[in-house]
C-alpha atoms as a PDB file:
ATOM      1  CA  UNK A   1       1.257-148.456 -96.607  1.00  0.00           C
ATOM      2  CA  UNK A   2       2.771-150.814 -94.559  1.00  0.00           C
ATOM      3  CA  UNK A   3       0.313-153.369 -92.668  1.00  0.00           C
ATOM      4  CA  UNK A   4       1.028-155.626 -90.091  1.00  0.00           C
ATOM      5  CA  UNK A   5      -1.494-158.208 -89.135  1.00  0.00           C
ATOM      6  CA  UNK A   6      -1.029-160.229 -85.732  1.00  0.00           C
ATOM      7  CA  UNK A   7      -2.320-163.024 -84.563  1.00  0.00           C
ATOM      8  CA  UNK A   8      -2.312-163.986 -81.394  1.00  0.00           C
ATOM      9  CA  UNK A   9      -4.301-165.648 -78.604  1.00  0.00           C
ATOM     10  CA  UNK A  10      -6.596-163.677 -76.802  1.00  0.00           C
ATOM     11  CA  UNK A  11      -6.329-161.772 -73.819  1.00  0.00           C
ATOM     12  CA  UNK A  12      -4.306-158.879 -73.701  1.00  0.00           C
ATOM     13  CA  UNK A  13      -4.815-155.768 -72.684  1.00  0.00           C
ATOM     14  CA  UNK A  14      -5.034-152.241 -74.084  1.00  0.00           C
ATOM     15  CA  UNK A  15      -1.806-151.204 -72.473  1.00  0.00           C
ATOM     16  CA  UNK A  16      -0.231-154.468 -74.228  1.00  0.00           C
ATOM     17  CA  UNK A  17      -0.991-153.962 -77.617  1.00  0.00           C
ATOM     18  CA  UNK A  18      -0.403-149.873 -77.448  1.00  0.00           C
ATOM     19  CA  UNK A  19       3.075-151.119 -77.022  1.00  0.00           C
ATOM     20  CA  UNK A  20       3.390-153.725 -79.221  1.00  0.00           C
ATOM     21  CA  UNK A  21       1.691-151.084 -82.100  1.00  0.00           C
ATOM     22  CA  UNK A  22       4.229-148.511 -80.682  1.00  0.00           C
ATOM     23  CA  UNK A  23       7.288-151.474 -81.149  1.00  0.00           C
ATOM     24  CA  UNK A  24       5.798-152.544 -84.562  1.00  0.00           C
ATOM     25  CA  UNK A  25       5.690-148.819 -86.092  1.00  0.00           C
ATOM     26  CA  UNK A  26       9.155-147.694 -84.354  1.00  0.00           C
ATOM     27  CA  UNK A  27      10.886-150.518 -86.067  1.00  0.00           C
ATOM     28  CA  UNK A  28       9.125-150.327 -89.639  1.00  0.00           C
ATOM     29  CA  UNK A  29      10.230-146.598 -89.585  1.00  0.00           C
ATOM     30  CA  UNK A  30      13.947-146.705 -88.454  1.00  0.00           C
ATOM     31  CA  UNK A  31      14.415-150.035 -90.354  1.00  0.00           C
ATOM     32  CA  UNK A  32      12.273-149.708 -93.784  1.00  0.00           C
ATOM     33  CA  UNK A  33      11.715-145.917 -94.147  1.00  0.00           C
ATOM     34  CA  UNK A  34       8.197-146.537 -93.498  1.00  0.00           C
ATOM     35  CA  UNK A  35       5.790-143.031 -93.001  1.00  0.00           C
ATOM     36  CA  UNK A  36       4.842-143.524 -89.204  1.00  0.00           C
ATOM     37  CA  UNK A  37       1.571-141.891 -90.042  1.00  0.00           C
ATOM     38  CA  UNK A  38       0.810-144.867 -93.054  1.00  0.00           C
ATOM     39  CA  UNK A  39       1.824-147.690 -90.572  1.00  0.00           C
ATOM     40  CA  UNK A  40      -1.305-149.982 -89.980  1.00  0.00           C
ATOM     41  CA  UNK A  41      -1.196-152.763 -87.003  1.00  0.00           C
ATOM     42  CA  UNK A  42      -3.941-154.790 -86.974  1.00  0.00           C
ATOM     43  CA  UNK A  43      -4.875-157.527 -83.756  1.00  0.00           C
ATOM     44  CA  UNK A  44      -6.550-161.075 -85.353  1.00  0.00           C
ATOM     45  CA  UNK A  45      -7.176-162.755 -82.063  1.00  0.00           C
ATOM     46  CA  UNK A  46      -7.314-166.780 -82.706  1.00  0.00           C
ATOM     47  CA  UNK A  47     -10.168-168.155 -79.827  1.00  0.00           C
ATOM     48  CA  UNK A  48      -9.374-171.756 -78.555  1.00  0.00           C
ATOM     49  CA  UNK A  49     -11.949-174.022 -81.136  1.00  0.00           C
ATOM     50  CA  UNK A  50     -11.199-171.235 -84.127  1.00  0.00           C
ATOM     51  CA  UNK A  51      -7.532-173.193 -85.568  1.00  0.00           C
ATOM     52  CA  UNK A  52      -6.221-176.515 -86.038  1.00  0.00           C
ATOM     53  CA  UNK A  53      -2.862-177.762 -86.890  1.00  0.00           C
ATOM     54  CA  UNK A  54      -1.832-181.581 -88.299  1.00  0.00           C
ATOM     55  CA  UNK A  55      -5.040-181.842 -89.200  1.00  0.00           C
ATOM     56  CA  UNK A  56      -6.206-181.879 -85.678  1.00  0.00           C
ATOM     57  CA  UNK A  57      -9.131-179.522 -84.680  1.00  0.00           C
ATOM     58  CA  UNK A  58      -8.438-178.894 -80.915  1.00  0.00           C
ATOM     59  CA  UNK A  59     -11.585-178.988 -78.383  1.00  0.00           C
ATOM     60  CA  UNK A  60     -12.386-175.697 -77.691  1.00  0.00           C
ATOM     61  CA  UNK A  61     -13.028-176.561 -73.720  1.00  0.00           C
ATOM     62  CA  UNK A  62      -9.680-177.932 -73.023  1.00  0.00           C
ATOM     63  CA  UNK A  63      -7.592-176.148 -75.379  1.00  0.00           C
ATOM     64  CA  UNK A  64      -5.831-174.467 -72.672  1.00  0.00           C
ATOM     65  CA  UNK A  65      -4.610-177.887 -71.574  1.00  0.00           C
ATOM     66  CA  UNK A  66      -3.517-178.872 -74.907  1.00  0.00           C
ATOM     67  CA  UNK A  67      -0.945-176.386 -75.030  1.00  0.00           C
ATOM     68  CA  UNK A  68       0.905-178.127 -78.126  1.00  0.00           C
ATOM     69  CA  UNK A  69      -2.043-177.688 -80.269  1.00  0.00           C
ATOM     70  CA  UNK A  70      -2.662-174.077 -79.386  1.00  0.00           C
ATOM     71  CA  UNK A  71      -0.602-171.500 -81.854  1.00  0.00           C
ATOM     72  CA  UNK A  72       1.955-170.073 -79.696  1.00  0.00           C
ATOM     73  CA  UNK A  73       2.311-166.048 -80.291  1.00  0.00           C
ATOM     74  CA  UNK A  74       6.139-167.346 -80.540  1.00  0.00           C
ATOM     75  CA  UNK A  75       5.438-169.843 -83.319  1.00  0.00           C
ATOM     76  CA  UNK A  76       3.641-167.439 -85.599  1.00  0.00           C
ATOM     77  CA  UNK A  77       6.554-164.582 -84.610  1.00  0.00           C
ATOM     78  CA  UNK A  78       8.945-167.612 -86.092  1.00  0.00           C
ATOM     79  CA  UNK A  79       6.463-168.410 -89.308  1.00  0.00           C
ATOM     80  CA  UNK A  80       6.357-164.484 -89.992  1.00  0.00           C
ATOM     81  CA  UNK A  81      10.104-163.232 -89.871  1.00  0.00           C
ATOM     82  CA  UNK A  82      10.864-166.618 -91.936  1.00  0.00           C
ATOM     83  CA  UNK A  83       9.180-164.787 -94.978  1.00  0.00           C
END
């Protein structure tokens, strides 16, 4: 069973991840074979306070203003299709 686990900020709405869980199981069955019916998505949302990169534990209250130390949904896209 294929399983896809995504992290991502918070804040997104239904609508958004229907599609992304549509995109994610389209593409794992045209491209790997995969049963559509055994394709899992799963959301892991990562909260400002909850992560810290370079051993530096952003402050949950401005973590929206330190962009660089906030895991980008672009920078984890990068880190997974690197595997």
């Amino acid at each position: 069973m294929p399983t896809v686990i995504v992290y991502w900020s918070p804040g997104r709405t239904p609508e958004q991840k229907a599609a992304t869980i549509r995109g994610i199981t389209d593409t794992l069955v045209s491209e790997a074979g995969a049963r559509r019916e055994d394709v899992l998505v799963i959301f892991q949302n990562i909260a400002p306070g909850d992560f810290g990169r370079g051993g530096i534990v952003p402050d949950p209250v401005n973590a929206h203003s330190q962009n660089e130390n906030i895991p980008s949904d672009n920078a984890v896209e990068r880190e997974t299709t690197q595997t």
